[in-house]
PDB file of N, CA and C in Angstrom:
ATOM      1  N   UNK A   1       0.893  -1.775   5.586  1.00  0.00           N
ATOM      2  CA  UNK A   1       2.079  -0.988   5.791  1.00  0.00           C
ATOM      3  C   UNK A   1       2.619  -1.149   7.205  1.00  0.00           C
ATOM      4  N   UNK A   2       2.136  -1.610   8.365  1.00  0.00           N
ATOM      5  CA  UNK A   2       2.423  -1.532   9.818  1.00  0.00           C
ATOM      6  C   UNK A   2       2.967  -2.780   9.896  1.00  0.00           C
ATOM      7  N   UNK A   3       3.243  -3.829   8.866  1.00  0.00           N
ATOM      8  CA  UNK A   3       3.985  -5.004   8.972  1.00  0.00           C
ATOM      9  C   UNK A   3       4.879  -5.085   8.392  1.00  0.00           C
ATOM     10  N   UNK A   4       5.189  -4.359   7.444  1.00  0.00           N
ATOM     11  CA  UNK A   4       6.220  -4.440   6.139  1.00  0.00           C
ATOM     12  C   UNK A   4       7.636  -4.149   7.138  1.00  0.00           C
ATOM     13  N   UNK A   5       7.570  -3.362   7.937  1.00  0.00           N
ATOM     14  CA  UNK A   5       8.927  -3.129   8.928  1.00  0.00           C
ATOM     15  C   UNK A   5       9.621  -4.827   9.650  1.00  0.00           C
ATOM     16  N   UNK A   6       8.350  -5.350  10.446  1.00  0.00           N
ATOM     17  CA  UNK A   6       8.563  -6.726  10.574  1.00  0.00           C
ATOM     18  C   UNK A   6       9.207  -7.562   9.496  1.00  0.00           C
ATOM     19  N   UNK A   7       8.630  -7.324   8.681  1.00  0.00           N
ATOM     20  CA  UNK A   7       8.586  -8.514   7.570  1.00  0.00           C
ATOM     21  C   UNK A   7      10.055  -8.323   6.978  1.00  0.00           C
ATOM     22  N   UNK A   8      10.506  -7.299   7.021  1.00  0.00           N
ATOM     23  CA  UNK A   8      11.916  -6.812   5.972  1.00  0.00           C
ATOM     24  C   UNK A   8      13.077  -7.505   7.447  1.00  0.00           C
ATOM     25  N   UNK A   9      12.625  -7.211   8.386  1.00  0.00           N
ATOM     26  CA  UNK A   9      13.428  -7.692   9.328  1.00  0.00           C
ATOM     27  C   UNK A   9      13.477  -9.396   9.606  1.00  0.00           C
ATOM     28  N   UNK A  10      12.270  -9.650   9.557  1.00  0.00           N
ATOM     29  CA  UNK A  10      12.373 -11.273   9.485  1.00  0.00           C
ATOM     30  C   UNK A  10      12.758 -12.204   8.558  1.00  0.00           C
ATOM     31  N   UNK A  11      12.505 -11.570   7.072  1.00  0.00           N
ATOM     32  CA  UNK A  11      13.112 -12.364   6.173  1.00  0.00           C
ATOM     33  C   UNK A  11      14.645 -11.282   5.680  1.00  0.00           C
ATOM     34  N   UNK A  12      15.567 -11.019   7.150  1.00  0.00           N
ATOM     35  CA  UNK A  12      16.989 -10.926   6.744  1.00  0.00           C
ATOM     36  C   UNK A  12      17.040  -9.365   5.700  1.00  0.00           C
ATOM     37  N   UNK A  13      16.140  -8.889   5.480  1.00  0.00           N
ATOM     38  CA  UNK A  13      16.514  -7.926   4.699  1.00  0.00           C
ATOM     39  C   UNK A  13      16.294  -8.660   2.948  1.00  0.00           C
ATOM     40  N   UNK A  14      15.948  -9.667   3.025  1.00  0.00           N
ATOM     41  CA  UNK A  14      15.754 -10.340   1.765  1.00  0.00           C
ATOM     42  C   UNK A  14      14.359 -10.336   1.068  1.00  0.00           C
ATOM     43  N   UNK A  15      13.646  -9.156   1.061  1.00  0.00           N
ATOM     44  CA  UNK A  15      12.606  -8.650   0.445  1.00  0.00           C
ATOM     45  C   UNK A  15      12.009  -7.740   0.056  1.00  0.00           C
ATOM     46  N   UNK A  16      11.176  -7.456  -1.003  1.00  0.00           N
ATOM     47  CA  UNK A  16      11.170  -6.348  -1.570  1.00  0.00           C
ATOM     48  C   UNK A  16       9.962  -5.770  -1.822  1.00  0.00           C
ATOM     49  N   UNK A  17       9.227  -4.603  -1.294  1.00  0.00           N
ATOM     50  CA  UNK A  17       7.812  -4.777  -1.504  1.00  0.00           C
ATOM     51  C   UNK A  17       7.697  -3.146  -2.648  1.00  0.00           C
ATOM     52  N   UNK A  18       6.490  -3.367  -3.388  1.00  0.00           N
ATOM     53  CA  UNK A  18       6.459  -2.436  -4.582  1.00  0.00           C
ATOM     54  C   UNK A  18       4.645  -2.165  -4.002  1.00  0.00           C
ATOM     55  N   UNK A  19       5.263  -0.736  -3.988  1.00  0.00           N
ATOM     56  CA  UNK A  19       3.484  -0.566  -3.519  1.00  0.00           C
ATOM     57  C   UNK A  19       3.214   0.567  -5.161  1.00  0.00           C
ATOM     58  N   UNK A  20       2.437   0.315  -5.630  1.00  0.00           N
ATOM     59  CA  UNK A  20       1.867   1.034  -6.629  1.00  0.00           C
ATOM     60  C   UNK A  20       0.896   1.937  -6.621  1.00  0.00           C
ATOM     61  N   UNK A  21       0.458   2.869  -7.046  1.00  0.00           N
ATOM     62  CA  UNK A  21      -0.933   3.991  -6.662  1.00  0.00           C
ATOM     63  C   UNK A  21      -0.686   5.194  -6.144  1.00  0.00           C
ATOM     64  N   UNK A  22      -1.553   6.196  -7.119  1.00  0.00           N
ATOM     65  CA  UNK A  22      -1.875   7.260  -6.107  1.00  0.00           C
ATOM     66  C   UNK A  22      -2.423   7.167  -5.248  1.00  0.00           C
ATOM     67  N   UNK A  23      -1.893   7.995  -4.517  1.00  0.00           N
ATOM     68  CA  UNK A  23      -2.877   8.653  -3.138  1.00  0.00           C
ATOM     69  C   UNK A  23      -3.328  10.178  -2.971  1.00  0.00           C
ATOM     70  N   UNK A  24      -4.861   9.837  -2.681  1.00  0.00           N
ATOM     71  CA  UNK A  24      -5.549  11.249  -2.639  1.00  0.00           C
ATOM     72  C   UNK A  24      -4.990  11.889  -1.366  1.00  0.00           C
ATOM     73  N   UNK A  25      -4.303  13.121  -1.944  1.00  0.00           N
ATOM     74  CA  UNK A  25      -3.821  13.872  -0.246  1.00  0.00           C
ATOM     75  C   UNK A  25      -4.770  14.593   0.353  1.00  0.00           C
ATOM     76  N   UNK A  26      -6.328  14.775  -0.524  1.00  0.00           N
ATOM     77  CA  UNK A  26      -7.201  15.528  -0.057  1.00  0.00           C
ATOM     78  C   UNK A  26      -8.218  14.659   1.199  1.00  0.00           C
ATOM     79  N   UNK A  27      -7.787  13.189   1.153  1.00  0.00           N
ATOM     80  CA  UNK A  27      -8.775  12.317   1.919  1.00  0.00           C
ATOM     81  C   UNK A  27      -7.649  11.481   2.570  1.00  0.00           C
ATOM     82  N   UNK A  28      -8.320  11.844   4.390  1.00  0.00           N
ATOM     83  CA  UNK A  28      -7.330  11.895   5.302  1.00  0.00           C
ATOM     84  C   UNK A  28      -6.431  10.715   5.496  1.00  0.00           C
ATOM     85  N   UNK A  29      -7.384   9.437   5.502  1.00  0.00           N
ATOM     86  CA  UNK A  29      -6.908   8.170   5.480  1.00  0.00           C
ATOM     87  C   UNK A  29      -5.674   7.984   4.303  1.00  0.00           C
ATOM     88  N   UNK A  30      -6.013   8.414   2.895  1.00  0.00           N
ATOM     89  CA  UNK A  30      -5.167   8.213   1.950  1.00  0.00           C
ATOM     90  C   UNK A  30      -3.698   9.407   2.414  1.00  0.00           C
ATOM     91  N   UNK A  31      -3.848  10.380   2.701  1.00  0.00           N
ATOM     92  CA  UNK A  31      -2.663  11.505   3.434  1.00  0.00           C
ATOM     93  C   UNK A  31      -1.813  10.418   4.239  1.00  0.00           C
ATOM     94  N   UNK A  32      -2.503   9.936   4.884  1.00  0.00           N
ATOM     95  CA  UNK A  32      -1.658   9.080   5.979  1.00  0.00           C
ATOM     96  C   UNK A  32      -0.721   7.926   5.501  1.00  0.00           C
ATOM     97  N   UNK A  33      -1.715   7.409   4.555  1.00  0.00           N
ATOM     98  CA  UNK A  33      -0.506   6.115   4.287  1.00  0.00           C
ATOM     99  C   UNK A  33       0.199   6.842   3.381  1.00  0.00           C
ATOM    100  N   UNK A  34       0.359   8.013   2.452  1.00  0.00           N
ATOM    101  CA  UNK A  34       0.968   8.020   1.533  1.00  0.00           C
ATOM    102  C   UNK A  34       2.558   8.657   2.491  1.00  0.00           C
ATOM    103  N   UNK A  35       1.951   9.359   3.915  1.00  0.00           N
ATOM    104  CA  UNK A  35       2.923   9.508   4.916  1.00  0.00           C
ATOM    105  C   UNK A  35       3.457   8.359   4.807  1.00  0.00           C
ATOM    106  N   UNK A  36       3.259   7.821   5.527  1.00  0.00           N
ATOM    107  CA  UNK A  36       3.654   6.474   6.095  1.00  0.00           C
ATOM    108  C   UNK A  36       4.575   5.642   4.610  1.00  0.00           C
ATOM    109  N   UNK A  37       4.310   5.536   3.654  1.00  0.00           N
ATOM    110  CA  UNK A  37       4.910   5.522   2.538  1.00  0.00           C
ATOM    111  C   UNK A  37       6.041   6.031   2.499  1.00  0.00           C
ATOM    112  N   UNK A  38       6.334   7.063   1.963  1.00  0.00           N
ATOM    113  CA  UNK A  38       7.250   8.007   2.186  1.00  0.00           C
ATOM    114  C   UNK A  38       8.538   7.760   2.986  1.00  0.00           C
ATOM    115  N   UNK A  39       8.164   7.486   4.160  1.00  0.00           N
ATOM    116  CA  UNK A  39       8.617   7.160   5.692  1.00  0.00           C
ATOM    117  C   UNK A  39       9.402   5.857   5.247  1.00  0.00           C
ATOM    118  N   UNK A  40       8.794   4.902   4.763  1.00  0.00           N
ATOM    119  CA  UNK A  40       9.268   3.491   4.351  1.00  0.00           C
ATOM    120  C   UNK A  40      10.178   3.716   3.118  1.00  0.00           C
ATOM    121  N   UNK A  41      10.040   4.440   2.263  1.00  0.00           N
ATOM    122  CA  UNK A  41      11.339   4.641   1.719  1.00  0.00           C
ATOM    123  C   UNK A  41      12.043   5.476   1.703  1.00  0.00           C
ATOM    124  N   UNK A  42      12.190   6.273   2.554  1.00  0.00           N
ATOM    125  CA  UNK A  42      13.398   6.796   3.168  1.00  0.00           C
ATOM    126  C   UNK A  42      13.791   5.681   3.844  1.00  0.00           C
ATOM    127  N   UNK A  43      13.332   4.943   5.007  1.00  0.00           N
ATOM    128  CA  UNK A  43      14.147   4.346   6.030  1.00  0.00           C
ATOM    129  C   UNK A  43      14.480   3.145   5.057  1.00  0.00           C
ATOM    130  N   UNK A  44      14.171   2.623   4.058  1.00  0.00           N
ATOM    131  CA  UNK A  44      14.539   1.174   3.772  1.00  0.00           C
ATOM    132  C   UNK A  44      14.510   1.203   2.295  1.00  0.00           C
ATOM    133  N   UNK A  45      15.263   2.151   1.764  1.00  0.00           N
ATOM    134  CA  UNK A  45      15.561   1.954   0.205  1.00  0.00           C
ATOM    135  C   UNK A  45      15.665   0.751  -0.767  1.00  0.00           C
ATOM    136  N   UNK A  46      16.126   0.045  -0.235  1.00  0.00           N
ATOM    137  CA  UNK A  46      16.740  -1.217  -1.043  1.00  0.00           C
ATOM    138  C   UNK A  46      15.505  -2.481  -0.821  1.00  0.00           C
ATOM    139  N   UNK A  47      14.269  -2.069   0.259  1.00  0.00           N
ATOM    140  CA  UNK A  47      13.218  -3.166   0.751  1.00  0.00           C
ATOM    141  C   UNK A  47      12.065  -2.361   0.266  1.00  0.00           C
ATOM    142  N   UNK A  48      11.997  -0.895  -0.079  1.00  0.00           N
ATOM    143  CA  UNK A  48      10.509  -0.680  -0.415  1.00  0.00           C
ATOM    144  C   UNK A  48      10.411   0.342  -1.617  1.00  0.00           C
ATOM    145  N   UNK A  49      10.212   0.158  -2.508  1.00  0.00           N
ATOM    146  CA  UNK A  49       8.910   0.980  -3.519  1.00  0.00           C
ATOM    147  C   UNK A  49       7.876   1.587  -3.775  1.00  0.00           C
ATOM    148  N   UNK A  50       7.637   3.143  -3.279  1.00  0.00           N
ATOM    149  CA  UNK A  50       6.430   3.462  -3.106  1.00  0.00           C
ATOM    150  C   UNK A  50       6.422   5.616  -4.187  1.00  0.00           C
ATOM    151  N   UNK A  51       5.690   5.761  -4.612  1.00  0.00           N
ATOM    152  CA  UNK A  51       5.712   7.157  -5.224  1.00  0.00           C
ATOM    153  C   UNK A  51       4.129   7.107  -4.899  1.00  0.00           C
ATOM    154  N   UNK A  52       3.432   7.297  -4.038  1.00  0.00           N
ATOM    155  CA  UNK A  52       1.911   7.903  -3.571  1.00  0.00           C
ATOM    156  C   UNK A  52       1.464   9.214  -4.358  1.00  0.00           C
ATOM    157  N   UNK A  53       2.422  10.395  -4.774  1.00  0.00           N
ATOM    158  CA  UNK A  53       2.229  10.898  -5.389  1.00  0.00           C
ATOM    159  C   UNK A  53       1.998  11.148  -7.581  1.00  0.00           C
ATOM    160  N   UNK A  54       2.130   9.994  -7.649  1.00  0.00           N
ATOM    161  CA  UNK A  54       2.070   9.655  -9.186  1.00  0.00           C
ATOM    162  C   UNK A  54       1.506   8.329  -9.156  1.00  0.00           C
ATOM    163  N   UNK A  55       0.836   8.779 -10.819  1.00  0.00           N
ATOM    164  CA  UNK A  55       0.060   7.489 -11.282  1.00  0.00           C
ATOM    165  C   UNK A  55       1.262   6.266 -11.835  1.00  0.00           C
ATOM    166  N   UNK A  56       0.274   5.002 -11.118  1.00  0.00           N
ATOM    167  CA  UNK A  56       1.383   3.781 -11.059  1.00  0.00           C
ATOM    168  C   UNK A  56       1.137   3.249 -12.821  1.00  0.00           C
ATOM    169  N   UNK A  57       2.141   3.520 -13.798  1.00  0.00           N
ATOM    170  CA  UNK A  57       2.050   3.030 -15.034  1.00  0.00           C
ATOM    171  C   UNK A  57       2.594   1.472 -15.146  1.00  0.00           C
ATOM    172  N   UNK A  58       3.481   0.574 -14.776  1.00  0.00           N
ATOM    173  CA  UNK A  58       4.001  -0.286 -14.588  1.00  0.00           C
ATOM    174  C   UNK A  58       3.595  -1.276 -14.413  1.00  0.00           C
ATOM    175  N   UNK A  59       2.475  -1.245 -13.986  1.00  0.00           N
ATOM    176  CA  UNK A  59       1.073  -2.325 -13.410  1.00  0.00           C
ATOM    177  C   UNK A  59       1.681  -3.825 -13.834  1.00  0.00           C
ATOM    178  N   UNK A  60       1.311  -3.682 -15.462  1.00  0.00           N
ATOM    179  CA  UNK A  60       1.347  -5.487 -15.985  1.00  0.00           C
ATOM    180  C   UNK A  60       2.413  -6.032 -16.004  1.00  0.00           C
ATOM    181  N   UNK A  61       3.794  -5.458 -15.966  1.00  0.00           N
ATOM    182  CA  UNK A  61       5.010  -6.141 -15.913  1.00  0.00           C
ATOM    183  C   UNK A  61       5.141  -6.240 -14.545  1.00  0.00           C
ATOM    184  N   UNK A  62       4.770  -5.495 -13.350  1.00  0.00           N
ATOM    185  CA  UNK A  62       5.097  -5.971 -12.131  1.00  0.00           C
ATOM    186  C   UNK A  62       4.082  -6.977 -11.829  1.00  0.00           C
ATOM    187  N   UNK A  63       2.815  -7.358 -12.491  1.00  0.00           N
ATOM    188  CA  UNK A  63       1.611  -8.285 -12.036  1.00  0.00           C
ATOM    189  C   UNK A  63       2.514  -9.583 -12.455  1.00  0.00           C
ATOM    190  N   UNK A  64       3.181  -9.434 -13.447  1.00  0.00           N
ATOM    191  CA  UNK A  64       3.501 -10.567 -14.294  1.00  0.00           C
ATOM    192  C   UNK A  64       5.265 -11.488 -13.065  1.00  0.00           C
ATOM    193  N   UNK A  65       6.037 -10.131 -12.578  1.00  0.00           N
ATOM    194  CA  UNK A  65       6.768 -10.608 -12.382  1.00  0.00           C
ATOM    195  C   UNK A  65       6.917 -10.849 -10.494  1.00  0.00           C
ATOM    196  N   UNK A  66       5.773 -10.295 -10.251  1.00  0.00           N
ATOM    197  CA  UNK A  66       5.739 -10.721  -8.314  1.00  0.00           C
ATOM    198  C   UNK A  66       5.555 -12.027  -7.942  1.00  0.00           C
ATOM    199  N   UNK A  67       5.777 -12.338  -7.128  1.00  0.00           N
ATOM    200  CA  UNK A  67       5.486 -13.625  -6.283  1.00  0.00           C
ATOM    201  C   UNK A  67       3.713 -13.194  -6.029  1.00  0.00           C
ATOM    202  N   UNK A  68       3.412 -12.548  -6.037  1.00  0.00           N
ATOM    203  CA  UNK A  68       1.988 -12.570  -5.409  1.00  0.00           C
ATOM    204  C   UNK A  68       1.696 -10.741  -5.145  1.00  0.00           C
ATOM    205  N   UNK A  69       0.242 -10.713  -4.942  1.00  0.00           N
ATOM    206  CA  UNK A  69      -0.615  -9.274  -4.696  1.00  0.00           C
ATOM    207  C   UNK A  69      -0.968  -9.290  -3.906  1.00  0.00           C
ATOM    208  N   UNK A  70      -1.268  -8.100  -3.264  1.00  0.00           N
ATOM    209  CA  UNK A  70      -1.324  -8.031  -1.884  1.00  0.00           C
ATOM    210  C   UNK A  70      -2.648  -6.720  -1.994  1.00  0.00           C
ATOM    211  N   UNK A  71      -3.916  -7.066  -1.785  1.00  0.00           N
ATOM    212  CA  UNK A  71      -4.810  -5.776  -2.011  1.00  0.00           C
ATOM    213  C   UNK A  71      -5.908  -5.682  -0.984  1.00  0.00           C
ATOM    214  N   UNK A  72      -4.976  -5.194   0.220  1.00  0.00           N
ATOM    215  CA  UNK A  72      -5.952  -4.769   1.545  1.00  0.00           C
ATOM    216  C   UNK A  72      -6.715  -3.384   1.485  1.00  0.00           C
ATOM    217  N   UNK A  73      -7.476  -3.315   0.144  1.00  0.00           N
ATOM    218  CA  UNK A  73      -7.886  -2.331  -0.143  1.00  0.00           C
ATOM    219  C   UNK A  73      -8.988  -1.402   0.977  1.00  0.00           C
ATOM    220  N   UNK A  74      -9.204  -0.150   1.581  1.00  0.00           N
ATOM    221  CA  UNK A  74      -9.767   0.445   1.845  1.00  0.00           C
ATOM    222  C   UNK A  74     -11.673   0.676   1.341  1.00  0.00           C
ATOM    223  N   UNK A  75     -11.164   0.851  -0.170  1.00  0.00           N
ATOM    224  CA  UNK A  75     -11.893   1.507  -1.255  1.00  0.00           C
ATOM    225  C   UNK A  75     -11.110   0.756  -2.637  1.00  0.00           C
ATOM    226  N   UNK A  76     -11.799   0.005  -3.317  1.00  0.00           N
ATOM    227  CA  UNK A  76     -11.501  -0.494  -4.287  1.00  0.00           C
ATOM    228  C   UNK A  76     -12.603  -0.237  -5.661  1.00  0.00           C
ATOM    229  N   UNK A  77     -13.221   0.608  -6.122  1.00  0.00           N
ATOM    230  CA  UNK A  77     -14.312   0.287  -6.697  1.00  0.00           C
ATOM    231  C   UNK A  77     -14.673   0.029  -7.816  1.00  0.00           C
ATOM    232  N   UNK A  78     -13.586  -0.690  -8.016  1.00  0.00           N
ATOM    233  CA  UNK A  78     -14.360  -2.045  -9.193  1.00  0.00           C
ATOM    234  C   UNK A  78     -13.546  -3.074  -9.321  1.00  0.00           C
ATOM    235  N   UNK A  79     -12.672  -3.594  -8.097  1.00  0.00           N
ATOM    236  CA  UNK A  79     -12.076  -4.401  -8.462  1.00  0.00           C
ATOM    237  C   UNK A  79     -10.801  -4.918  -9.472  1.00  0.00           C
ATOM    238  N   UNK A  80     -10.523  -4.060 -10.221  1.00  0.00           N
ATOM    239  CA  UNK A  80      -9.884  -3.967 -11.016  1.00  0.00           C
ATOM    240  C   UNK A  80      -8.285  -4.630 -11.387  1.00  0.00           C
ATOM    241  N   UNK A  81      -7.810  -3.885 -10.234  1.00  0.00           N
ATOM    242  CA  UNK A  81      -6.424  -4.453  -9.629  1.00  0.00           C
ATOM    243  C   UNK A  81      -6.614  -5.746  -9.731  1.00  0.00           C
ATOM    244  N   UNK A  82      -7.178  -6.538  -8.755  1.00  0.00           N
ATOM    245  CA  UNK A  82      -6.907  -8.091  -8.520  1.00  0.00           C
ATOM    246  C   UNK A  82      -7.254  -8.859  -9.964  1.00  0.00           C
ATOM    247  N   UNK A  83      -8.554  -8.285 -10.844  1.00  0.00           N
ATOM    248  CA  UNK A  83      -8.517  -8.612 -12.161  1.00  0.00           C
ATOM    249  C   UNK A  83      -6.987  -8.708 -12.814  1.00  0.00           C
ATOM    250  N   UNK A  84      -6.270  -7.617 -12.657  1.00  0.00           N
ATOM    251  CA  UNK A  84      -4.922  -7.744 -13.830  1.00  0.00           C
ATOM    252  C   UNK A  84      -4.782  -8.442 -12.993  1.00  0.00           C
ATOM    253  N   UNK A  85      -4.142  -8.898 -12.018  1.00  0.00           N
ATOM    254  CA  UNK A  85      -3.206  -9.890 -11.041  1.00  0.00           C
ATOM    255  C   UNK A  85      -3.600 -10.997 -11.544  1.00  0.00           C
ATOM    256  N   UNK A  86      -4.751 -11.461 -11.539  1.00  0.00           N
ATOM    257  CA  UNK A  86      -5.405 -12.537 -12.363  1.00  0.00           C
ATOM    258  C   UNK A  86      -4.849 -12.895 -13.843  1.00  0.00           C
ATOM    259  N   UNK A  87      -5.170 -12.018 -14.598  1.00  0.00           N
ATOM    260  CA  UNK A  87      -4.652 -12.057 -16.136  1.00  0.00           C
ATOM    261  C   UNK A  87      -3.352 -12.505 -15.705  1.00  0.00           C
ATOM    262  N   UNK A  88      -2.558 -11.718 -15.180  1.00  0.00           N
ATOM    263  CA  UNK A  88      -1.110 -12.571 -15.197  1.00  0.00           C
ATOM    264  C   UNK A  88      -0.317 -13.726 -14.717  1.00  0.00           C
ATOM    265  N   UNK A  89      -1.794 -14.555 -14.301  1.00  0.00           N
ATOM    266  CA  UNK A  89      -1.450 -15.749 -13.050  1.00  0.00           C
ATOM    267  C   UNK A  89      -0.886 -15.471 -12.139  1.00  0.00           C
ATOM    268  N   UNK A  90      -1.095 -14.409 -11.157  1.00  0.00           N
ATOM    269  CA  UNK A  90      -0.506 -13.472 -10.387  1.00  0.00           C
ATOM    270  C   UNK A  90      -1.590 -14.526  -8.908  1.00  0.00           C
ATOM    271  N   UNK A  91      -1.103 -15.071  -7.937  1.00  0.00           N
ATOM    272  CA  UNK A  91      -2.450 -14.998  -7.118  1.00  0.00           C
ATOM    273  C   UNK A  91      -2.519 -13.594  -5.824  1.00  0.00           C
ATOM    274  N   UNK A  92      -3.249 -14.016  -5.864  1.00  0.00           N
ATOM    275  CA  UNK A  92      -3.716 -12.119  -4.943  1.00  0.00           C
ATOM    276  C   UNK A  92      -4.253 -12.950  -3.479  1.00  0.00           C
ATOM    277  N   UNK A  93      -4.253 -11.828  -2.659  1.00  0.00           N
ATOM    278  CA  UNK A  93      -4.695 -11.891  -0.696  1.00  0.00           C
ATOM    279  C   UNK A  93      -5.016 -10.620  -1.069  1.00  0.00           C
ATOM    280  N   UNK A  94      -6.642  -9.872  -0.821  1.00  0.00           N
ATOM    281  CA  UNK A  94      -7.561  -9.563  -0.772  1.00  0.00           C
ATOM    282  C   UNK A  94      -8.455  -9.464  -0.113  1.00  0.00           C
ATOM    283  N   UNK A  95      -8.532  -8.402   0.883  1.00  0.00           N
ATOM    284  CA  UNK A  95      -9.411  -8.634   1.475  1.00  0.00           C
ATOM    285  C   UNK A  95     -10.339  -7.003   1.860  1.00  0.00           C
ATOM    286  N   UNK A  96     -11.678  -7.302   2.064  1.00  0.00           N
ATOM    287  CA  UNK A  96     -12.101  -5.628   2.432  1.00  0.00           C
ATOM    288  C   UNK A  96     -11.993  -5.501   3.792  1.00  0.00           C
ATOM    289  N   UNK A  97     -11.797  -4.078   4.010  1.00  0.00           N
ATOM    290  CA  UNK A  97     -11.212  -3.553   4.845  1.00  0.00           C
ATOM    291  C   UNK A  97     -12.210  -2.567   5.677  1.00  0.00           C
ATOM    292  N   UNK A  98     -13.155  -2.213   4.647  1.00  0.00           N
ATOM    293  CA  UNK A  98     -14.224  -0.946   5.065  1.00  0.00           C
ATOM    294  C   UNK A  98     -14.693  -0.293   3.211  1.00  0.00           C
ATOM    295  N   UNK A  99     -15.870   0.643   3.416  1.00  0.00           N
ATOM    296  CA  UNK A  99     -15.527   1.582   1.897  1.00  0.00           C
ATOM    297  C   UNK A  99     -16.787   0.404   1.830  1.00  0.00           C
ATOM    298  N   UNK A 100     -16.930   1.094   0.173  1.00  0.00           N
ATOM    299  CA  UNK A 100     -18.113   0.781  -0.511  1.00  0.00           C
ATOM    300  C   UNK A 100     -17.474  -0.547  -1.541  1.00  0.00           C
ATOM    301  N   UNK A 101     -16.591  -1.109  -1.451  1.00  0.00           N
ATOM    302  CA  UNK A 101     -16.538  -2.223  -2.408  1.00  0.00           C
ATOM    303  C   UNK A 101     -16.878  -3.497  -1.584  1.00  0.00           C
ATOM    304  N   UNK A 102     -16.969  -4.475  -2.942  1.00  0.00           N
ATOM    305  CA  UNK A 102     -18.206  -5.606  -3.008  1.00  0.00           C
ATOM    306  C   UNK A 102     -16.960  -6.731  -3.016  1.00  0.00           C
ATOM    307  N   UNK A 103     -15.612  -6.255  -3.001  1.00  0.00           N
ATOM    308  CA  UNK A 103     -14.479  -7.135  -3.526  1.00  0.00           C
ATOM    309  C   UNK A 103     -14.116  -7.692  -2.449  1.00  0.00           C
ATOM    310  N   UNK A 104     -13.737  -8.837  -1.801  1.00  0.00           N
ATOM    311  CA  UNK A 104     -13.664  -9.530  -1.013  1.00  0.00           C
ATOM    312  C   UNK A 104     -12.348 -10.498  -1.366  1.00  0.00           C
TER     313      UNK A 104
END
């Protein structure tokens, strides 16, 4: 999320990022980005996609139709996500971050 401001500015305003997922507001780290979320679409409607507060239903048609996944996951625990990205010939950047997952 601390690049997506760059990134909308460098490629001209010509990009569009879809962040999917709840966020737990009870666990501090997740409070923050879903701030920080929020923040990004207010300031940049037309460059970002984000509802932190609701479950992301949409999953396989957006796996199917992105350029690519993006899962700098915290806490991932089971991998799951980058699995569908997979199913849809989706390729994924992945990487752990901290947290108890094994997903790399």
């Amino acid at each position: 999320m601390d690049c997506i401001e760059n990134l909308i500015f460098q490629n001209n305003r010509k990009v569009y990022f879809l962040i999917g997922g709840q966020c737990n507001p009870k666990e501090p780290y997740s409070a923050k980005c879903a701030e920080k979320l929020k923040e990004l679409v207010t300031k940049y409607p037309f460059n970002v996609w984000a509802n932190p507060d609701a479950f992301f239903n949409d999953g396989p048609l957006i796996n199917m139709g992105c350029d690519f996944g993006l899962m700098p996951s915290k806490f991932e625990p089971g991998g799951i996500v980058q699995h569908e990205f997979f199913v849809a010939s989706t390729p994924v950047i992945a990487m752990k971050t901290g947290g108890l997952s094994d997903t790399v």
